[in-house]
C-alpha atoms as a PDB file:
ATOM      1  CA  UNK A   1      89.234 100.148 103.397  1.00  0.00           C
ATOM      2  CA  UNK A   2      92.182  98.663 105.210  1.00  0.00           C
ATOM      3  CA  UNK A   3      93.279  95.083 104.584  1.00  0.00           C
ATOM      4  CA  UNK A   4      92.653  94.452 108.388  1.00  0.00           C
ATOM      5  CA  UNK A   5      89.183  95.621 107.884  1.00  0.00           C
ATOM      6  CA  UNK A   6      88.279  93.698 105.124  1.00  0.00           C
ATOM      7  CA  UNK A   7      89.950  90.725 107.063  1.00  0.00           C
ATOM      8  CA  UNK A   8      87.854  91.213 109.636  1.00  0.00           C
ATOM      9  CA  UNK A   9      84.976  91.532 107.539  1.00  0.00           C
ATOM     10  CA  UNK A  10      85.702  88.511 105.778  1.00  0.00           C
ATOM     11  CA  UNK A  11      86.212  86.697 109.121  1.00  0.00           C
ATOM     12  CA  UNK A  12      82.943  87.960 110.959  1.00  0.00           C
ATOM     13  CA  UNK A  13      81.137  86.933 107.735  1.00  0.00           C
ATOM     14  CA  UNK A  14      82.315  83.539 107.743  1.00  0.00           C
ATOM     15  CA  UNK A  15      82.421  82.838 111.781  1.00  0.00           C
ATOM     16  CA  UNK A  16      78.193  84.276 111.543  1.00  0.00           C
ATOM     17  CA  UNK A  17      77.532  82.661 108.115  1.00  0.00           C
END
């Protein structure tokens, strides 16, 4: 995967955590 997609990943996880 693409360092944007795991950044967005990452992100999304935290912001719904």
């Amino acid at each position: 995967m693409m360092r944007i997609t795991m950044t967005s990943i990452n992100y999304l996880g935290s912001n719904f955590h």
